[in-house]
PDB file of N, CA and C in Angstrom:
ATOM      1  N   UNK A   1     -23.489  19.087  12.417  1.00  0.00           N
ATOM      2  CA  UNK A   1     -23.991  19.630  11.181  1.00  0.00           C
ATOM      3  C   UNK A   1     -23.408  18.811  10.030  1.00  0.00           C
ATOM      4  N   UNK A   2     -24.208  18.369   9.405  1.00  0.00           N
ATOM      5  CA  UNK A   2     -23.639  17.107   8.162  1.00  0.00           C
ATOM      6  C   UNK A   2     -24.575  18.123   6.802  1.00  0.00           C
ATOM      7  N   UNK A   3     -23.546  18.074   5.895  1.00  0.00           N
ATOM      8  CA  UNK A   3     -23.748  18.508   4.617  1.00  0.00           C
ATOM      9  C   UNK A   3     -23.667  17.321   3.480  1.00  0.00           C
ATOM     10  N   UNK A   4     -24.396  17.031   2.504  1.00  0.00           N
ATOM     11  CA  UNK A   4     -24.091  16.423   1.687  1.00  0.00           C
ATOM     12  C   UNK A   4     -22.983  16.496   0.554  1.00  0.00           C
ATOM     13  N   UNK A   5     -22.415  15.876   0.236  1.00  0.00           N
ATOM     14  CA  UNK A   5     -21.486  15.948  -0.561  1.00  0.00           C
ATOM     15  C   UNK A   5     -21.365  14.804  -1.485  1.00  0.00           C
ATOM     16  N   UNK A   6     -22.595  15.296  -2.660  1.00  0.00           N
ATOM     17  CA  UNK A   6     -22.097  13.601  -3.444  1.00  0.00           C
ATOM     18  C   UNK A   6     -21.079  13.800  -4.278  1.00  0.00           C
ATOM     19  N   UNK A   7     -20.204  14.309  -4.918  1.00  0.00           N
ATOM     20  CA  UNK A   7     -19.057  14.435  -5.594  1.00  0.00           C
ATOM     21  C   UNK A   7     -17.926  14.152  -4.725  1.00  0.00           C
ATOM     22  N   UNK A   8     -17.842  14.019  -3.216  1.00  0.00           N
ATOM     23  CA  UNK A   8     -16.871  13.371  -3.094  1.00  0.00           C
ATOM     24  C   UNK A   8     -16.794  12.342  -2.160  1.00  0.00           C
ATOM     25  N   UNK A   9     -16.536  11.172  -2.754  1.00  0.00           N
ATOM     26  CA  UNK A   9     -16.560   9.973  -2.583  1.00  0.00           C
ATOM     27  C   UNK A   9     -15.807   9.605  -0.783  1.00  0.00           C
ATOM     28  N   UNK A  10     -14.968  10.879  -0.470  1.00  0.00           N
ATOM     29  CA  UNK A  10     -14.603  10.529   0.637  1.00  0.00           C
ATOM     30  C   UNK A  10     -15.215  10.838   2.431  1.00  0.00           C
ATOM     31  N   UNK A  11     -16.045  11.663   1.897  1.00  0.00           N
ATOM     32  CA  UNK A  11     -17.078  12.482   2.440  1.00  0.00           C
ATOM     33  C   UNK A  11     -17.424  11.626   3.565  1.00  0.00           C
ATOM     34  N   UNK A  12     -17.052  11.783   4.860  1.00  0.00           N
ATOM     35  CA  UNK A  12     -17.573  11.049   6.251  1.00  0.00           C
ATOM     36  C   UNK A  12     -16.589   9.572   6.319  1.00  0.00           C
ATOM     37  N   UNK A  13     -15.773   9.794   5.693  1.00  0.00           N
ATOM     38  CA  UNK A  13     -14.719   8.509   6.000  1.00  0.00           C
ATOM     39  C   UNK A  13     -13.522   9.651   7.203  1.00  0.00           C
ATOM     40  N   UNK A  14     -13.479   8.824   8.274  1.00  0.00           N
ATOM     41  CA  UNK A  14     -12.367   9.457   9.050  1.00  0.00           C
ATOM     42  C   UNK A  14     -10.724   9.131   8.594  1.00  0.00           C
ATOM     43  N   UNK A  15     -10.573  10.055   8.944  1.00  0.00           N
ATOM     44  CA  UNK A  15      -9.199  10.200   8.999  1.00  0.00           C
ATOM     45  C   UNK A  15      -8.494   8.864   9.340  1.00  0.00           C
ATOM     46  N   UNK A  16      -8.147   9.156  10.487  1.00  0.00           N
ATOM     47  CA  UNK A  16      -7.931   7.376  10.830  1.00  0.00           C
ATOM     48  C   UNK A  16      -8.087   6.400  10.175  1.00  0.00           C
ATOM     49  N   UNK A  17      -9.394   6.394   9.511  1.00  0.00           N
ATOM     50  CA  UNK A  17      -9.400   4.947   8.759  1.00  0.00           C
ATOM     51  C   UNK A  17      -8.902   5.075   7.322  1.00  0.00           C
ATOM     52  N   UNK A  18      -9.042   6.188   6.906  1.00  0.00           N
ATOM     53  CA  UNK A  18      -8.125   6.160   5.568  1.00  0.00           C
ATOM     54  C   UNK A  18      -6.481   6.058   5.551  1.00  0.00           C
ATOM     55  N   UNK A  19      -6.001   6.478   6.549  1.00  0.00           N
ATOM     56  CA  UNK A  19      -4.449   6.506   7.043  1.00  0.00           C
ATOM     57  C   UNK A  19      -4.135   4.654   7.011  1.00  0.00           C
ATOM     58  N   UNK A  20      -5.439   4.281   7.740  1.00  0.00           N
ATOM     59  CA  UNK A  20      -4.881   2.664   8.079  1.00  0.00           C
ATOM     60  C   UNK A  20      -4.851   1.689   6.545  1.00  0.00           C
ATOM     61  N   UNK A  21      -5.881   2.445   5.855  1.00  0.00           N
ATOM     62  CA  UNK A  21      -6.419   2.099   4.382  1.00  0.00           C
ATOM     63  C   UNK A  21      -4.467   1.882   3.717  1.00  0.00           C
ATOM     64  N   UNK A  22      -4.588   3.277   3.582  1.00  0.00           N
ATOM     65  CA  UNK A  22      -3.453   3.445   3.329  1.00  0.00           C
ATOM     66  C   UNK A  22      -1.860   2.483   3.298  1.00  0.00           C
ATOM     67  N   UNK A  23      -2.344   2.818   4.924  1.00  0.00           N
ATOM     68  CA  UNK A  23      -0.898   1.476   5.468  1.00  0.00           C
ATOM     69  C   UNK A  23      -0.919   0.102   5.029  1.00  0.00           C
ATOM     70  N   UNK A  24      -2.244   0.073   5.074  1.00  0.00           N
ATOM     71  CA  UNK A  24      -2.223  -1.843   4.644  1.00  0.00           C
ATOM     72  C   UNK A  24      -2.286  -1.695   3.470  1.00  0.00           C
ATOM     73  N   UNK A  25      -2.267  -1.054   2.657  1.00  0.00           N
ATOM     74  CA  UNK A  25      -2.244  -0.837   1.145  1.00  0.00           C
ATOM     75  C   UNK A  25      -0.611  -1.036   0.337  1.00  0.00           C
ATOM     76  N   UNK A  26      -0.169  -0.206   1.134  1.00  0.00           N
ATOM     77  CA  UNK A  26       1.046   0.458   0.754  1.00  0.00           C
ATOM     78  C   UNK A  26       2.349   0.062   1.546  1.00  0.00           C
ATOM     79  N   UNK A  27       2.353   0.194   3.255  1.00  0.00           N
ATOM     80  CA  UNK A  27       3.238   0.369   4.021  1.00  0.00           C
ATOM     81  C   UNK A  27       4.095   1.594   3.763  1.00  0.00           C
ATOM     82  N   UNK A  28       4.673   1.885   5.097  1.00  0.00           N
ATOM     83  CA  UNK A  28       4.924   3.535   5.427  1.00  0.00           C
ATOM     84  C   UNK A  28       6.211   3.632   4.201  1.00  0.00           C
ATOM     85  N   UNK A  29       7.193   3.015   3.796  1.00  0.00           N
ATOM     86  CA  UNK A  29       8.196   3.301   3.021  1.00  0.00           C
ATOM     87  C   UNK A  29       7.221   3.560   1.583  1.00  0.00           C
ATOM     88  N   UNK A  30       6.406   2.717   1.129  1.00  0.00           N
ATOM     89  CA  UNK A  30       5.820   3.657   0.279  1.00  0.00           C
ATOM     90  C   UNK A  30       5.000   4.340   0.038  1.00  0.00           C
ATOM     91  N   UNK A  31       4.377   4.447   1.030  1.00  0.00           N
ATOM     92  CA  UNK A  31       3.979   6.337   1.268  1.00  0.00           C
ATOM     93  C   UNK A  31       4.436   7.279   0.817  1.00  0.00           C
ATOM     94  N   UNK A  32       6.047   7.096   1.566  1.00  0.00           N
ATOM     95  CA  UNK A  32       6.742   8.140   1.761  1.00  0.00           C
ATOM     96  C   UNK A  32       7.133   8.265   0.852  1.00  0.00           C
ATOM     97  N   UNK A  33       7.339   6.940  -0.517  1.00  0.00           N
ATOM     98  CA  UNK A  33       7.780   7.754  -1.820  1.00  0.00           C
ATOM     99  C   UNK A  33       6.515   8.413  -2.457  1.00  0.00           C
ATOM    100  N   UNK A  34       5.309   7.792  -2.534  1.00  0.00           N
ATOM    101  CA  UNK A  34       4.134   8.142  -3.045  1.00  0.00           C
ATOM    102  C   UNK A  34       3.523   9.930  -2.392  1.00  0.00           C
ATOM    103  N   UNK A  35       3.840   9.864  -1.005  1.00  0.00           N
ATOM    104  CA  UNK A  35       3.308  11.698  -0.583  1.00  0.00           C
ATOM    105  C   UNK A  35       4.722  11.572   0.378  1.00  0.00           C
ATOM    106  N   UNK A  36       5.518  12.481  -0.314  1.00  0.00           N
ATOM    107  CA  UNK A  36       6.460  13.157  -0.056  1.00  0.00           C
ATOM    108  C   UNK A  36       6.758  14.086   1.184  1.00  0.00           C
ATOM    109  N   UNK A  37       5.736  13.322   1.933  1.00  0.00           N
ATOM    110  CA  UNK A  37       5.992  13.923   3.830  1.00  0.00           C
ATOM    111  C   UNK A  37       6.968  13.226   4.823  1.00  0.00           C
ATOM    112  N   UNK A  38       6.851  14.183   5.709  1.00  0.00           N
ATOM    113  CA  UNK A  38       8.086  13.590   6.932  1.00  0.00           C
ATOM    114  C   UNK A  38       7.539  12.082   7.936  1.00  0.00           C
ATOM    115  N   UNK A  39       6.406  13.074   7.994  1.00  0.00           N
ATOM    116  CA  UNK A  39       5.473  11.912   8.784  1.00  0.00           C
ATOM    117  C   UNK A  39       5.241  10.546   8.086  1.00  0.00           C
ATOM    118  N   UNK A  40       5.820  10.034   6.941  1.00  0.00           N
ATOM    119  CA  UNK A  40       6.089   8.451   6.372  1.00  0.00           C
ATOM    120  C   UNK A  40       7.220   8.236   6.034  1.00  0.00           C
ATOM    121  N   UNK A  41       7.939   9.055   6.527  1.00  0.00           N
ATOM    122  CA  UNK A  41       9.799   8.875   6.231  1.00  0.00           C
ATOM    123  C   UNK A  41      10.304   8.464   7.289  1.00  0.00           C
ATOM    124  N   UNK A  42      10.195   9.119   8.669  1.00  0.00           N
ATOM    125  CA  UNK A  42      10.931   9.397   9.878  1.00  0.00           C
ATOM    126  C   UNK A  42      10.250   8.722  10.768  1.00  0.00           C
ATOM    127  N   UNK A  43      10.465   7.531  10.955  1.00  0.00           N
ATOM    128  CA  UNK A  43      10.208   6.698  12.044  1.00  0.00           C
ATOM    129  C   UNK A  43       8.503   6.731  12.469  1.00  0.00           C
ATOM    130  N   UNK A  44       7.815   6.643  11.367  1.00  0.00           N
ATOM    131  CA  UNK A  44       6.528   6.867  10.839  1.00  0.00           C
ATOM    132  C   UNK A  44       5.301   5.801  11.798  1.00  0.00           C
ATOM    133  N   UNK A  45       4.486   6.300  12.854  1.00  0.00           N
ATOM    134  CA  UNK A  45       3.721   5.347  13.364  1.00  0.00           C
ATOM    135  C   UNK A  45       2.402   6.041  13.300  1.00  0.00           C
ATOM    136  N   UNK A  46       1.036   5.664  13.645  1.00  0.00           N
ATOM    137  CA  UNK A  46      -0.270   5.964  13.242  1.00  0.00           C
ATOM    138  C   UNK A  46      -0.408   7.032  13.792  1.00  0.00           C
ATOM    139  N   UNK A  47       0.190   7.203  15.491  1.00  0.00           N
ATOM    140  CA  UNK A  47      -0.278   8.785  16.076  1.00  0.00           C
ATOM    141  C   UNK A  47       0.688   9.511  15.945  1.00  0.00           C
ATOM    142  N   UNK A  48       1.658   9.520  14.946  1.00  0.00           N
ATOM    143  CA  UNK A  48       2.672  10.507  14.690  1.00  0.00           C
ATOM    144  C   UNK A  48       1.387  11.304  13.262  1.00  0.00           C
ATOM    145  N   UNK A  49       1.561  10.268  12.466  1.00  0.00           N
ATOM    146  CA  UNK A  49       1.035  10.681  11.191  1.00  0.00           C
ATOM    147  C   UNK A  49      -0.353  11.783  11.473  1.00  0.00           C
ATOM    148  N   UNK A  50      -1.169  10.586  12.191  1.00  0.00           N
ATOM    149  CA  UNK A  50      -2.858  11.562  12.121  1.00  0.00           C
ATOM    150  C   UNK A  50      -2.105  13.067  13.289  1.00  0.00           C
ATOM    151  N   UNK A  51      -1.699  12.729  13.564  1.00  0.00           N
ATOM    152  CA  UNK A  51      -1.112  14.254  14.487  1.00  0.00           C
ATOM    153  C   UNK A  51      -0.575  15.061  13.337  1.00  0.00           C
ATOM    154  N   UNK A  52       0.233  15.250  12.289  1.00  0.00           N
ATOM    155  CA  UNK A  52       0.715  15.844  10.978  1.00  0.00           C
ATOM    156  C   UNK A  52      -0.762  16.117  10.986  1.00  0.00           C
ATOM    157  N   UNK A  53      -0.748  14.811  10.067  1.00  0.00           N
ATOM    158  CA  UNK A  53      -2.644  15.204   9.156  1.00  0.00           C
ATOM    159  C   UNK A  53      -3.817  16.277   9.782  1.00  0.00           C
ATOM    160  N   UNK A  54      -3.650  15.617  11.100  1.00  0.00           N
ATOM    161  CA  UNK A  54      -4.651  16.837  11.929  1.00  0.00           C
ATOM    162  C   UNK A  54      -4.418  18.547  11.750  1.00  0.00           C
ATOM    163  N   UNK A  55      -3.086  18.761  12.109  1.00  0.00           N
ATOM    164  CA  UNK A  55      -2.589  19.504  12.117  1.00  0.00           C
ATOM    165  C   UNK A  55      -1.956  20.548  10.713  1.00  0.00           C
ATOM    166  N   UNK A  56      -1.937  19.605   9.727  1.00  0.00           N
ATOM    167  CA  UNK A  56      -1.613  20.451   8.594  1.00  0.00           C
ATOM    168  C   UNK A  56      -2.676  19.607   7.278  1.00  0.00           C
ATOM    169  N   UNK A  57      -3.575  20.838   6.959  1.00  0.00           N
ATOM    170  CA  UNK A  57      -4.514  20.637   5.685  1.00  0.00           C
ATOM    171  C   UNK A  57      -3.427  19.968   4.203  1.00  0.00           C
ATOM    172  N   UNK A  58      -2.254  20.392   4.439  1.00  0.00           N
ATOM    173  CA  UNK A  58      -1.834  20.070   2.857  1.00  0.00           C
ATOM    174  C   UNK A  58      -1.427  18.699   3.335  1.00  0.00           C
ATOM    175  N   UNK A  59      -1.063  17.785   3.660  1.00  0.00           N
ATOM    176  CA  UNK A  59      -0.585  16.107   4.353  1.00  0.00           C
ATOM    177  C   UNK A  59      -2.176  15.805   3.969  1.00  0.00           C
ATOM    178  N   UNK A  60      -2.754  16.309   4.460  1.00  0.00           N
ATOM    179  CA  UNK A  60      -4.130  16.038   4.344  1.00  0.00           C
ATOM    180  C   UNK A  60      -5.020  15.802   2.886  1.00  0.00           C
ATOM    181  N   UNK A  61      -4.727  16.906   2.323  1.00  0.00           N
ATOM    182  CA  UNK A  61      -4.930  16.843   0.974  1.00  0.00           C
ATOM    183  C   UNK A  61      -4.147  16.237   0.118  1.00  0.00           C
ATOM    184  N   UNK A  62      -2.702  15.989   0.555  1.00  0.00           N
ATOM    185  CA  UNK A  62      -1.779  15.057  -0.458  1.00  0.00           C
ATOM    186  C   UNK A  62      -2.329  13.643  -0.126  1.00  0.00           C
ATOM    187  N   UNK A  63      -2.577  12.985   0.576  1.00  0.00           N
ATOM    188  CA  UNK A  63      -2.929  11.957   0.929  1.00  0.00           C
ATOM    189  C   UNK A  63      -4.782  11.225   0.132  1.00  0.00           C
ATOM    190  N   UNK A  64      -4.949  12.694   0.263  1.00  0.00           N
ATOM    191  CA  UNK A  64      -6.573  12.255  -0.493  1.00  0.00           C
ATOM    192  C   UNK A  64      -6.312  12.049  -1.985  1.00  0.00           C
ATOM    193  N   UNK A  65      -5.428  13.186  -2.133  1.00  0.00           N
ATOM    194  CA  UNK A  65      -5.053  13.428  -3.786  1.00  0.00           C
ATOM    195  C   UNK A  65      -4.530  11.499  -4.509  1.00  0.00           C
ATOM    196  N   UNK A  66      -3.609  10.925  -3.147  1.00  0.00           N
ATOM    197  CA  UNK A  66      -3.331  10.228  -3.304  1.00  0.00           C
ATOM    198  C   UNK A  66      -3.855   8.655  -3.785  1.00  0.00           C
ATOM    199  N   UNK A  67      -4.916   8.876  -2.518  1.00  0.00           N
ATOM    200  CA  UNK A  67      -6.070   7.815  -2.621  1.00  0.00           C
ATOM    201  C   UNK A  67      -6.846   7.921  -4.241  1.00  0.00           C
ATOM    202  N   UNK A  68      -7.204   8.989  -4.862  1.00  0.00           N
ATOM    203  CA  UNK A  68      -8.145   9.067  -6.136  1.00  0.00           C
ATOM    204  C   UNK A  68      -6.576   8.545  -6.866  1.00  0.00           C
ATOM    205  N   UNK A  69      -5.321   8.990  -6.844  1.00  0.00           N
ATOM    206  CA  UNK A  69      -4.378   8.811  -7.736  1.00  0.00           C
ATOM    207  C   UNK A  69      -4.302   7.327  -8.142  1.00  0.00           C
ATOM    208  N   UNK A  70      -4.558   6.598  -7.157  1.00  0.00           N
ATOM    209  CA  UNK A  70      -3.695   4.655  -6.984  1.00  0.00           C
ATOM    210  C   UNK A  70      -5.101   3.916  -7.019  1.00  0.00           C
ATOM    211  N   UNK A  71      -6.291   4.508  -6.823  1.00  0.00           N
ATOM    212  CA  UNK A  71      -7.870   3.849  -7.027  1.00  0.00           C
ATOM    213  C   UNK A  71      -7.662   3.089  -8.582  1.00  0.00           C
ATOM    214  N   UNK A  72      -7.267   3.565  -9.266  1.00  0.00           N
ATOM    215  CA  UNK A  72      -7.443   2.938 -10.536  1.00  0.00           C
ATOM    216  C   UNK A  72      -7.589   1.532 -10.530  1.00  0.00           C
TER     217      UNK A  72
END
């Protein structure tokens, strides 16, 4: 079931690939200052993280929050 969503720009991008977005963007040390989770502090690797993210909506939402934050 696919809904449209044009207001948000992230709409059908997976998880996964925004995490990797992320990493090559940034690398995990600054993540971890940028979203203030465990999962980019503590010995931080891709299936630690999307396992957090999966698992908890707010990692999830700090991370998106994040992406619109550093787009500039």
């Amino acid at each position: 079931m696919s809904t449209e969503q044009p207001n948000n720009p992230l709409h059908g991008i997976k998880l996964a690939t925004m995490l990797e977005e992320l990493y090559l963007e940034y690398g995990w040390e600054e993540l971890g200052n940028i979203i203030n989770i465990n999962a980019f502090k503590n010995n931080p690797t891709y299936k630690s993280s999307l396992k957090f993210f999966k698992n908890n909506s707010l990692g999830e939402r700090k991370s998106r929050e994040s992406v619109f934050k550093n787009d500039d």
